[in-house]
Structure formats: C-alpha cells, structure tokens
N, C-alpha and C. Protein backbone atom coordinates (compact mmCIF):
# COMPACT_ATOMS: atom_id res chain seq x y z
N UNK A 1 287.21 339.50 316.49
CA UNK A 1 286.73 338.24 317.03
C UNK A 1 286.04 338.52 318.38
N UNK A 2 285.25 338.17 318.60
CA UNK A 2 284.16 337.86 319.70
C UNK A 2 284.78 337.34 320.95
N UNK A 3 284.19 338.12 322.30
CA UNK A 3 285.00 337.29 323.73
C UNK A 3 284.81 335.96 323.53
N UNK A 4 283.49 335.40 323.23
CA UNK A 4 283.37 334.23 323.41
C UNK A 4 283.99 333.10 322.16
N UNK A 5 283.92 334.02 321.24
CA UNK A 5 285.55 332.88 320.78
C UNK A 5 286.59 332.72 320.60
N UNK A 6 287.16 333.92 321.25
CA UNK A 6 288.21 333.84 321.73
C UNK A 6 288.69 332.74 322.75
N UNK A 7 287.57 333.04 323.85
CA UNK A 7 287.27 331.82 325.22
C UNK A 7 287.73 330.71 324.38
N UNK A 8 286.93 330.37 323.92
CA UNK A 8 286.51 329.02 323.08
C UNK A 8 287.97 328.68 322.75
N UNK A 9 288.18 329.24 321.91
CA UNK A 9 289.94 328.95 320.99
C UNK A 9 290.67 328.64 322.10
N UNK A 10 291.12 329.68 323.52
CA UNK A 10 292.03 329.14 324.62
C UNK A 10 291.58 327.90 324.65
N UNK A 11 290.17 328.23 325.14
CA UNK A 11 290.04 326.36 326.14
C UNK A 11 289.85 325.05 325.35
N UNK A 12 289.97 325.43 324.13
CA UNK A 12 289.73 324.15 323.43
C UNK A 12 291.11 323.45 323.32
N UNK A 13 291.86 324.02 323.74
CA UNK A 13 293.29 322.93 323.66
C UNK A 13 293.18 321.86 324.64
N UNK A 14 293.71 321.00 323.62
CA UNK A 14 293.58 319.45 324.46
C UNK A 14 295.22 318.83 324.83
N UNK A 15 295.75 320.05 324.96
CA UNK A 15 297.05 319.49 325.65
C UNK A 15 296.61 318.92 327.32
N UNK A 16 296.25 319.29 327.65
CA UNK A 16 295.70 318.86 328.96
C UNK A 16 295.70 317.42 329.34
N UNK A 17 295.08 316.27 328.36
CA UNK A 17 294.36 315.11 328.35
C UNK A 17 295.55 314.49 327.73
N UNK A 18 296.60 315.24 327.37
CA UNK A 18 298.27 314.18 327.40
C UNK A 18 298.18 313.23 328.71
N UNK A 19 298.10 313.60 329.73
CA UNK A 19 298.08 313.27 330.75
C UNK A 19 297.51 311.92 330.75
N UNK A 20 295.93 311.62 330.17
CA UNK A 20 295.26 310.45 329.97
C UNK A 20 296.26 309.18 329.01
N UNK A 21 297.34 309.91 328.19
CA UNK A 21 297.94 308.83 327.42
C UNK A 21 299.04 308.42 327.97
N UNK A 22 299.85 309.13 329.45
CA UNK A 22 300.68 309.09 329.54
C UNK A 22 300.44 307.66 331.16
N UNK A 23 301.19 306.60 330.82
CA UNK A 23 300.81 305.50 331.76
C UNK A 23 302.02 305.39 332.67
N UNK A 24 301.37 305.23 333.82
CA UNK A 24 302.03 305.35 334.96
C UNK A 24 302.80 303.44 335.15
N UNK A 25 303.72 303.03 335.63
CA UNK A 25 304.88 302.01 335.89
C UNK A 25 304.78 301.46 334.31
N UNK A 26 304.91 302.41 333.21
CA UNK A 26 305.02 302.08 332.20
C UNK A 26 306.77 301.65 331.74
N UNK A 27 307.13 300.85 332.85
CA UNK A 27 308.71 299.94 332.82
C UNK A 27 308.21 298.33 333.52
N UNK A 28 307.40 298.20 334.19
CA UNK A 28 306.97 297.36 334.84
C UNK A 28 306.07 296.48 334.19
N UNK A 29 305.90 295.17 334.58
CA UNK A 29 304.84 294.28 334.11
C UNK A 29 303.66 294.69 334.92
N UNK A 30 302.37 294.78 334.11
CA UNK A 30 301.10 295.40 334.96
C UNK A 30 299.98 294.52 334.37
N UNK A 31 299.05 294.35 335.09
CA UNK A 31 297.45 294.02 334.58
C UNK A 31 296.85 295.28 334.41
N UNK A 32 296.69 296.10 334.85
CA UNK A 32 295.54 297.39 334.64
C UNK A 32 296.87 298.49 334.60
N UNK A 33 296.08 299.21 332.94
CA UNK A 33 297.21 300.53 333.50
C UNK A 33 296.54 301.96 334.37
N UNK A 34 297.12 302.18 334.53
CA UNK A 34 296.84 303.75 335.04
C UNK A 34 297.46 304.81 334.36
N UNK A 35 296.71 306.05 333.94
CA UNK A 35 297.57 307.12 333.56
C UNK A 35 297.59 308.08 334.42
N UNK A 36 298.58 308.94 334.08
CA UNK A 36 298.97 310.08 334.78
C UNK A 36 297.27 311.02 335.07
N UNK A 37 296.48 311.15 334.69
CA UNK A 37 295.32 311.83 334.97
C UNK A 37 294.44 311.56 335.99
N UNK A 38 294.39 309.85 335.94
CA UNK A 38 293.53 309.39 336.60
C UNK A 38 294.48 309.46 338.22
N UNK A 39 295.78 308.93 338.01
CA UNK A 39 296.89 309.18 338.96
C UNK A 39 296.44 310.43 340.36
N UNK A 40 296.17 311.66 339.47
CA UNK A 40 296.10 312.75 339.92
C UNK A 40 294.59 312.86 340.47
N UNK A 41 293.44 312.45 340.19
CA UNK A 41 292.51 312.70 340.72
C UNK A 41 292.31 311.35 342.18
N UNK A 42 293.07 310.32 342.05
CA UNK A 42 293.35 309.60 343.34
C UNK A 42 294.05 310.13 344.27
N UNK A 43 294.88 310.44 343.62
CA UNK A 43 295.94 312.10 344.86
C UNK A 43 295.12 312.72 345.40
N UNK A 44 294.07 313.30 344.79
CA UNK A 44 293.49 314.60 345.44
C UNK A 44 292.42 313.82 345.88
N UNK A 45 291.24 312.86 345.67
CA UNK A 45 290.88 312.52 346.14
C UNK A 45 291.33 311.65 347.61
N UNK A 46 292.37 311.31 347.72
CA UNK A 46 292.84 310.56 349.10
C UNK A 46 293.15 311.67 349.68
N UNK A 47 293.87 313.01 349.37
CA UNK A 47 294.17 314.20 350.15
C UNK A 47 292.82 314.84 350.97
N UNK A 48 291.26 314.65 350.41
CA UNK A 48 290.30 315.04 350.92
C UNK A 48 290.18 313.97 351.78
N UNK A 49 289.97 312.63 351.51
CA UNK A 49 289.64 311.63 352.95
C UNK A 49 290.83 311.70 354.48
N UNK A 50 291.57 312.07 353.81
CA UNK A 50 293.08 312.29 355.13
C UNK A 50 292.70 313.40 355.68
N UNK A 51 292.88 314.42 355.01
CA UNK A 51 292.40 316.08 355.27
C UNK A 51 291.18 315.91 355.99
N UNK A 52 289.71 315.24 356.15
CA UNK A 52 288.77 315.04 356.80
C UNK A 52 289.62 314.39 358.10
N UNK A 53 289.77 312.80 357.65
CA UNK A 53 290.03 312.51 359.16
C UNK A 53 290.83 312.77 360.18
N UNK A 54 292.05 313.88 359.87
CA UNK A 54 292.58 314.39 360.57
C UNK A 54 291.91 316.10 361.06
N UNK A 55 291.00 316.15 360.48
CA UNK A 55 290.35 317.32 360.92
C UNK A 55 291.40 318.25 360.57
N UNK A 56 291.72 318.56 359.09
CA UNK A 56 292.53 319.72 358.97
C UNK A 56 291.57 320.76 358.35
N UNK A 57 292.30 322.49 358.54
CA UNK A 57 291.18 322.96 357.60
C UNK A 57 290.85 322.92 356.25
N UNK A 58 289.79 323.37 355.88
CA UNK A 58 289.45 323.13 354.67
C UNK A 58 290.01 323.99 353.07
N UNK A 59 290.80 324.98 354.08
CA UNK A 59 291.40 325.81 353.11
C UNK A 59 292.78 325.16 352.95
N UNK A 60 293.36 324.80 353.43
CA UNK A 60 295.02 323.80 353.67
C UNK A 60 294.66 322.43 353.03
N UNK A 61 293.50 321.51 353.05
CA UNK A 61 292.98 320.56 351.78
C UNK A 61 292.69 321.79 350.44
N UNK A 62 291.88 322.38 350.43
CA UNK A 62 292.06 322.49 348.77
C UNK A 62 293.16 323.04 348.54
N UNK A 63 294.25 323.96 348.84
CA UNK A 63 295.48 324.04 348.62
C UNK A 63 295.97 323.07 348.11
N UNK A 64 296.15 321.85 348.70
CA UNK A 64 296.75 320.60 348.32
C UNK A 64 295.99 319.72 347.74
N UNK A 65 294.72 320.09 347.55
CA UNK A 65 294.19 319.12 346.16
C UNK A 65 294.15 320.14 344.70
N UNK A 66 294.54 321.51 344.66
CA UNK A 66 295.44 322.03 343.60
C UNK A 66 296.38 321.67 343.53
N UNK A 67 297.38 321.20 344.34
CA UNK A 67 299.22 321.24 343.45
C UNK A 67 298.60 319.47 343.74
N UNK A 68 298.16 318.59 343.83
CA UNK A 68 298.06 317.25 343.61
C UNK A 68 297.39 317.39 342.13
N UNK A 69 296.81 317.90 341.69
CA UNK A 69 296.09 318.30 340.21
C UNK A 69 297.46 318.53 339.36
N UNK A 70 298.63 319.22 339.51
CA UNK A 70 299.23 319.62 339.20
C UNK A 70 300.50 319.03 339.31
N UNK A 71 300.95 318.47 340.59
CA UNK A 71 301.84 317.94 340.77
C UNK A 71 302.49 317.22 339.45
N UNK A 72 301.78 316.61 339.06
CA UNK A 72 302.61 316.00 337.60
C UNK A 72 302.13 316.25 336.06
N UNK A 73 301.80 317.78 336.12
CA UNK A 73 301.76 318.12 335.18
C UNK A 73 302.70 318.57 334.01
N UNK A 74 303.89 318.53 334.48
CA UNK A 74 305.15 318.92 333.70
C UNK A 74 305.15 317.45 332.63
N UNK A 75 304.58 316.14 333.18
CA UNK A 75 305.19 314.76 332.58
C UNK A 75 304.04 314.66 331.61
N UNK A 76 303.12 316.08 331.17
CA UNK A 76 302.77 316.57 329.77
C UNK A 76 303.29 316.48 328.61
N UNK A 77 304.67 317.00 329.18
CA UNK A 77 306.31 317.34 327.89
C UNK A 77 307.05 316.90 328.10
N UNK A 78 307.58 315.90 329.53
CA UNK A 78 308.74 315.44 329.46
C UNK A 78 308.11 313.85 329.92
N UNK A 79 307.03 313.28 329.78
CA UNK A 79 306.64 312.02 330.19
C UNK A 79 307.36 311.56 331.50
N UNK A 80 306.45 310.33 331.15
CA UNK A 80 306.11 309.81 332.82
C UNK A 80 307.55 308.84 332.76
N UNK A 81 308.68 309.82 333.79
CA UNK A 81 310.03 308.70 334.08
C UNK A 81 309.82 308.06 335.20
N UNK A 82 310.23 306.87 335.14
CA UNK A 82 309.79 305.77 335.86
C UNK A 82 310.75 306.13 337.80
N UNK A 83 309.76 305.73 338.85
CA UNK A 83 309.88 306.67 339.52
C UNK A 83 311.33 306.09 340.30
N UNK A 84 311.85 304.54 339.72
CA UNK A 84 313.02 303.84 340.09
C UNK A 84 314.14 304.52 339.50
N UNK A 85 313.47 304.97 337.94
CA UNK A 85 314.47 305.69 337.12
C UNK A 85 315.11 307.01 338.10
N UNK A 86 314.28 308.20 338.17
CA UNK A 86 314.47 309.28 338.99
C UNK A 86 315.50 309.20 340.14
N UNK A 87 314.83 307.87 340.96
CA UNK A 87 315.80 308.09 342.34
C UNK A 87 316.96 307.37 341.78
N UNK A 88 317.43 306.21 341.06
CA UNK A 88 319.00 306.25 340.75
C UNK A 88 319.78 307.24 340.17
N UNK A 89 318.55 308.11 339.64
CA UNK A 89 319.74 309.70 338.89
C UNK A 89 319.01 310.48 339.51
N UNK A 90 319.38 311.02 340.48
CA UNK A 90 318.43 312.40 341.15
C UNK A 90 319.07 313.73 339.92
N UNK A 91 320.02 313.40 339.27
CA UNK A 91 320.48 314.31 338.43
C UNK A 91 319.38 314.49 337.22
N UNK A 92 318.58 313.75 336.86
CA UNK A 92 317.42 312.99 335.54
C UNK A 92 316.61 314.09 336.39
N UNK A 93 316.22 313.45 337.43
CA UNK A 93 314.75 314.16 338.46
C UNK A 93 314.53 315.97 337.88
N UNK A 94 316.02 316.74 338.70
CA UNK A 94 316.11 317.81 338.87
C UNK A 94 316.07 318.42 337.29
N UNK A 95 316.72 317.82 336.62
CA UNK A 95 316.92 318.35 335.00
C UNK A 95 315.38 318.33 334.46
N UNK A 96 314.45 317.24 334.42
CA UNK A 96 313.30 316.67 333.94
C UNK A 96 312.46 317.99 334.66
N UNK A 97 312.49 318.11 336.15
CA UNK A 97 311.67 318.95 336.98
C UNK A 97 312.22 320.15 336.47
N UNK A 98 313.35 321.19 335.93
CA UNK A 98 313.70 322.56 335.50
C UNK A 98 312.47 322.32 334.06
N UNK A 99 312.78 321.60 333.04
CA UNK A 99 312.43 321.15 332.10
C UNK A 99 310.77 321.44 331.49
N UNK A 100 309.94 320.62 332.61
CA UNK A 100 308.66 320.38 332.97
C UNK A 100 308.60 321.96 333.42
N UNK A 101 309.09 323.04 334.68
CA UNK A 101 308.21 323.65 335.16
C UNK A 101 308.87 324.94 333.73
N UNK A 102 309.41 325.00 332.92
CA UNK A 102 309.60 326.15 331.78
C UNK A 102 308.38 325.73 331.11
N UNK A 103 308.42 324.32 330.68
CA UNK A 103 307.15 323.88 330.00
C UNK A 103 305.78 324.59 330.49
N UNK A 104 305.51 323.93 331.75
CA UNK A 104 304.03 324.87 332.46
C UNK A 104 304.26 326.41 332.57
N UNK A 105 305.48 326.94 332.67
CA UNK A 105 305.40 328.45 332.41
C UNK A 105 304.60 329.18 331.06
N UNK A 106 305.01 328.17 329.77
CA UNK A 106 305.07 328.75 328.35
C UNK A 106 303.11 328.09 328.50
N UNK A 107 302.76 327.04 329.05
CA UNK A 107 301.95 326.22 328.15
C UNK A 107 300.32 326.34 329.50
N UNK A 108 300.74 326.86 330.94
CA UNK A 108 300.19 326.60 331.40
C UNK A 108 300.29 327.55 332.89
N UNK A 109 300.60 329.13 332.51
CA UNK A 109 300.89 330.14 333.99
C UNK A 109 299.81 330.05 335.31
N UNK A 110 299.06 329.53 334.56
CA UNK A 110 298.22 330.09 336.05
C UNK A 110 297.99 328.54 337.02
N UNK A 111 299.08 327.38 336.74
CA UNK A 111 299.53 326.47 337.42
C UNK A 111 300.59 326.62 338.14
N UNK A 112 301.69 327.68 337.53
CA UNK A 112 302.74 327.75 338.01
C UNK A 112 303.22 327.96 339.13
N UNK A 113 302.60 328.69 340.01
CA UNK A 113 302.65 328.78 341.66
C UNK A 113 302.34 327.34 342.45
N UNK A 114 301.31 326.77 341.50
CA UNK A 114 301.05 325.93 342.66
C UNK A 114 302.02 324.37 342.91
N UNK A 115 302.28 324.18 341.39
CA UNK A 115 303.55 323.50 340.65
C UNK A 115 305.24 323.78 341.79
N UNK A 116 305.35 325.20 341.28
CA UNK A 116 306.25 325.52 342.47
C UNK A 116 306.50 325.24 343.96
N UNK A 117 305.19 326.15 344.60
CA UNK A 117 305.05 325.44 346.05
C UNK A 117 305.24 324.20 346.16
N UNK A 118 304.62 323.09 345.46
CA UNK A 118 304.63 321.70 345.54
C UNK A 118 306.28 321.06 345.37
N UNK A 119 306.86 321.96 344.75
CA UNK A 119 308.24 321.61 344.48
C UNK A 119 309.36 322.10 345.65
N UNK A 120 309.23 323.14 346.10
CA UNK A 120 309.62 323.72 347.32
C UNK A 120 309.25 323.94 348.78
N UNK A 121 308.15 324.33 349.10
CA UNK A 121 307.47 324.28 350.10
C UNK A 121 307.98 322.82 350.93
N UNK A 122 307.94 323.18 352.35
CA UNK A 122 307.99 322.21 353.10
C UNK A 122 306.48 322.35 354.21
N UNK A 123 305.34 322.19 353.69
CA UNK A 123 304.41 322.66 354.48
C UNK A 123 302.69 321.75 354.57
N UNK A 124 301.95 321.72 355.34
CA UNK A 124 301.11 320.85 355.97
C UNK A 124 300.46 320.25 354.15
N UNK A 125 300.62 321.21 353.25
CA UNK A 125 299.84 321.12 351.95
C UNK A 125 300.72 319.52 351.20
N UNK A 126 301.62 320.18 351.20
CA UNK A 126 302.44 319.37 350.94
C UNK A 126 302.57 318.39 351.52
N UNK A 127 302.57 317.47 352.86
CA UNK A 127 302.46 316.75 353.12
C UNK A 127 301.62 315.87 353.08
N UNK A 128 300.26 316.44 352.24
CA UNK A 128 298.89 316.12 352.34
C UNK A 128 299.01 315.36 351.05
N UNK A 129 299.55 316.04 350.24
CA UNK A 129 300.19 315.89 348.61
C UNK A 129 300.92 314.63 348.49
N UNK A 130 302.06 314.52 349.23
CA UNK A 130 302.85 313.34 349.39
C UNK A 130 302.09 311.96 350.35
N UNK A 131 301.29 312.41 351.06
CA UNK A 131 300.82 311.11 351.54
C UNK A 131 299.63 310.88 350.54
N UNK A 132 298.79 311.39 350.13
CA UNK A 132 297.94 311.20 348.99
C UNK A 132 298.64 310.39 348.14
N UNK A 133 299.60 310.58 347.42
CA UNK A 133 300.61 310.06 346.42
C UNK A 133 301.00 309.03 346.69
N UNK A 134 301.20 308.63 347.88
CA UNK A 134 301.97 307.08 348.12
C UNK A 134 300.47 306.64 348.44
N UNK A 135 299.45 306.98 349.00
CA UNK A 135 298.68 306.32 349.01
C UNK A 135 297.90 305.78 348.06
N UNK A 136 297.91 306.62 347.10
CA UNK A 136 298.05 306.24 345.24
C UNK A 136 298.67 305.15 344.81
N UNK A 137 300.18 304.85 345.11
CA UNK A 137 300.99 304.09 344.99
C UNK A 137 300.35 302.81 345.49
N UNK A 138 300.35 302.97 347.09
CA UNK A 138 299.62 301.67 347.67
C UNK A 138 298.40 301.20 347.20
N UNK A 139 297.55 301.73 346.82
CA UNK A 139 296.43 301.47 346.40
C UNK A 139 295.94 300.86 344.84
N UNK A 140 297.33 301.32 344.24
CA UNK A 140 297.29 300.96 342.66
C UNK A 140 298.44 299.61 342.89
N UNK A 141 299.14 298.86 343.91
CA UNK A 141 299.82 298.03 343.67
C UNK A 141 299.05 297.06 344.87
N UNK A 142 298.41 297.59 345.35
CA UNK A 142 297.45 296.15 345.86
C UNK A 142 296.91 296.05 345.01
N UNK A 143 295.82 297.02 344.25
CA UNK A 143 295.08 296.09 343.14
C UNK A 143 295.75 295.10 342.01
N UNK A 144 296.91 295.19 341.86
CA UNK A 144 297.63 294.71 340.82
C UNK A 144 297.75 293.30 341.66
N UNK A 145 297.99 293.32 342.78
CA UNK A 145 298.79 291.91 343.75
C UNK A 145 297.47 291.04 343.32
N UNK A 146 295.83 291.65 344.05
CA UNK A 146 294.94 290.90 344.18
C UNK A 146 294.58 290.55 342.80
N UNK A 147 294.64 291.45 341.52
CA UNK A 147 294.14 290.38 340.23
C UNK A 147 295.11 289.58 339.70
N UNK A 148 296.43 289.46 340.90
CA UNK A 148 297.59 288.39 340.61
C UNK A 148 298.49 288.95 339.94
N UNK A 149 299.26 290.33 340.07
CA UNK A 149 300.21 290.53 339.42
C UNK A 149 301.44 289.84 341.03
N UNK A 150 301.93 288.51 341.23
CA UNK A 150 302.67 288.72 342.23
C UNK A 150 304.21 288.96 341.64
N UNK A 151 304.72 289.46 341.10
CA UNK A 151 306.17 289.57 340.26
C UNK A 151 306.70 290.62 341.69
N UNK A 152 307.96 290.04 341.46
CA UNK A 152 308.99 291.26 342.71
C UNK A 152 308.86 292.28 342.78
N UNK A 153 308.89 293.19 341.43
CA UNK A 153 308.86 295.06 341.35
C UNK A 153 307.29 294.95 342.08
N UNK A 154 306.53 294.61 341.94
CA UNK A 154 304.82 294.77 342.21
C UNK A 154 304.74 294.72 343.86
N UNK A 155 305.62 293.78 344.39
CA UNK A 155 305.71 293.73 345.59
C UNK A 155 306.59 294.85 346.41
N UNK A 156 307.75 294.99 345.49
CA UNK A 156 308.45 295.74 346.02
C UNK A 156 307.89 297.53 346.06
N UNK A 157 306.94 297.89 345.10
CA UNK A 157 306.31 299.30 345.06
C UNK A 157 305.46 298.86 346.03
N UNK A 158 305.17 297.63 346.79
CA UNK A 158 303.80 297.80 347.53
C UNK A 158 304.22 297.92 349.09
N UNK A 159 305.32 297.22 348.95
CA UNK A 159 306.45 297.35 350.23
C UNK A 159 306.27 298.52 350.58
N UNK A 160 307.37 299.07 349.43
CA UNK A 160 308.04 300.63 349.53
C UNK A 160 306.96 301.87 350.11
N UNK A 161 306.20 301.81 349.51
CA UNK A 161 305.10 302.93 349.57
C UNK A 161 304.31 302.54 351.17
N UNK A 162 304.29 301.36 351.66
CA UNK A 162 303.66 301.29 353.32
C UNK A 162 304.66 301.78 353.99
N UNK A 163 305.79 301.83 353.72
CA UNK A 163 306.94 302.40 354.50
C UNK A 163 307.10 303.63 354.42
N UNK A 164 306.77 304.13 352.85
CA UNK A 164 306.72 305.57 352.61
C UNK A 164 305.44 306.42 354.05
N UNK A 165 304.38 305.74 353.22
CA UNK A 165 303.08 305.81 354.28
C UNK A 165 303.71 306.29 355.60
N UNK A 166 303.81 305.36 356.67
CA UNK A 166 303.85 305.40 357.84
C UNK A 166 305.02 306.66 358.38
N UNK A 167 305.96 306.58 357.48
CA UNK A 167 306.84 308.17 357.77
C UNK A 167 305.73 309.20 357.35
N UNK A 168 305.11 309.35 356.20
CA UNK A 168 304.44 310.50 356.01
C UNK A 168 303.07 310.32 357.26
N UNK A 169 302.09 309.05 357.39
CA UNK A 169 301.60 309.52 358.84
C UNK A 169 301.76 309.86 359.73
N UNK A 170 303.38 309.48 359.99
CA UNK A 170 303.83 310.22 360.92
C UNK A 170 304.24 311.91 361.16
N UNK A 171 304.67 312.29 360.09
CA UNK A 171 304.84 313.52 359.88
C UNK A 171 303.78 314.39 360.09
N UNK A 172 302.59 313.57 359.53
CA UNK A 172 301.18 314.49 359.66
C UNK A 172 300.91 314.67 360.67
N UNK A 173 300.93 313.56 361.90
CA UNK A 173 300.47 313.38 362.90
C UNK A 173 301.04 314.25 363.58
N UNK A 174 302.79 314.64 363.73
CA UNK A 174 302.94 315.32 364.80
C UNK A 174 303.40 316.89 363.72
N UNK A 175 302.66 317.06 362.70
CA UNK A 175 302.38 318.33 362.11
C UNK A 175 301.27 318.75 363.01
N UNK A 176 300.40 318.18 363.00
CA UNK A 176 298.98 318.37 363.48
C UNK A 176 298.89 318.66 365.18
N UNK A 177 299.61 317.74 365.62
CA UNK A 177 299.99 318.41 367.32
C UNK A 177 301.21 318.77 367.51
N UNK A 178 301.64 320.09 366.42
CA UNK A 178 302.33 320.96 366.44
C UNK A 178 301.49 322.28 366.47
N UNK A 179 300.27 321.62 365.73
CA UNK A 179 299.28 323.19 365.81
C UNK A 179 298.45 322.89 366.93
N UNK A 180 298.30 321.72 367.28
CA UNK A 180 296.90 321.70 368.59
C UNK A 180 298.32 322.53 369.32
N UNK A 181 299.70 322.85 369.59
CA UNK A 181 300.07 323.48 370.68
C UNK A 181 299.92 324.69 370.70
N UNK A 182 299.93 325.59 369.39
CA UNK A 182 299.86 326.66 369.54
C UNK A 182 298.56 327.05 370.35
C-alpha cells in the first residue's frame, strides 16, 4: 500500500466529530444546543482574546489553545457528564477522567501530553484554559437568558461562572505581575 493511502486510511477516521454529537447542559432545559466541538473552539478562541489583552506571550497562548482543543476530548468515549453531576461525585469526575485519558492513549497519542498537562499542571496555560472555559460558560448562558431561557439552573450557570470568572481574572492578573517582577 502506498504512503498516501495509508495517510488517507489514518485520517479518515471520523471519531473526532463525536464531539459535534455530543451536547453540552444536555440535563438542563435549553433553547440552542451546543456541542462539545463547538464548546472547544470558544475555549480557544476566548483564550486568544485574553492572551492578547493581557499581553501574554504568544507561545504560552498557543500552548493553551492546544489542551483547550483537547481539554474535553476524553467525553469522545465517556460523554458529556453534566458538570453539576461531576462536582456532587468528584469520585464520577476522577474515574470518568482515568477512563477518558486510557481512551486518548489507545485512540488518540499525540494528544496525550497536552490532555495531561491540562489535567495536572498548575500553570499560566492552564489558567488561560480555565478562564476561556467559564467564559464559554458565561457566554453560552447569557445567550440562553436573552432568547428567554429565564428557568433557575440557566441563571444559576450564569451566576456561577461570573464568580468563577472573577477568581480566575484574578489569578491571571496577579500571575502576570508575578512575571512583570521578575
């Protein structure tokens, strides 16, 4: 067989685009869904507008708009658990997360580092990752408020996540004049 169809045969797997079927507050009453794919390119896209206006470098943003690509790629094979579900069983989380990253080992190695870091790391990437993510959050539950989803959970993810926000701006902020000291 030929390099190039060999190529072909790898990349034609469409495990990838699970991701597109898999819908995000799929426990919740919603007007618009979102899936896990589109999820991920709002991550990384809000990680580049933050990463600009805080003037970080440009190698520490794409770092963290890889593991935001990735970040929830395990919920490929173990789907999207609802994120209320997780924090009442942090025991669900950790089992689901061993679960998911064997999965990306067998189905998907050359994610696996960055999957990892994102899971361990305590570092500027990561923080870029997590405020991206709630800003995801915020941004997908205002739109729901304004085409009138006003139900409690809708309010309460829209709550939660400005509160999330403002700890993670904060974190960034004095990440960031932790390095203007050096």
């Amino acid at each position: 067989m030929s390099l190039i169809k060999k190529l072909i045969r790898k990349y034609k797997d469409v495990s990838p685009l699970i991701l597109s079927s898999q819908i995000r507050y799929n426990n919740r009453i919603r007007i618009k869904n979102e899936d896990l794919a589109q999820h991920s390119y709002y991550v990384a896209y809000n990680i580049m507008s933050i990463g600009h206006d805080f003037g970080i470098k440009k190698e520490i943003i794409q770092e963290a708009v890889c593991r935001a690509i990735i970040h929830d790629l395990d919920e490929q094979f173990t789907s999207d658990i609802p994120h209320d579900c997780k924090m009442e069983f942090p025991e669900l989380k950790k089992i689901v997360s061993e679960i998911g990253l064997d999965y990306i080992k067998k189905r998907a190695d050359f994610a696996t580092q960055y999957f990892v870091d994102y899971s361990i790391k305590d570092d500027l990437a990561n923080i870029l990752v997590d405020t991206g993510d709630a800003l995801s959050v915020l941004q997908y539950a205002n739109r729901e408020i304004l085409l009138g989803n006003h139900t409690k959970e809708m309010k309460t993810i829209y709550i939660d996540a400005k509160k999330r926000l403002k700890v993670l701006f904060k974190k960034l902020r004095d990440y960031k004049e932790d390095l203007w000291l050096l």
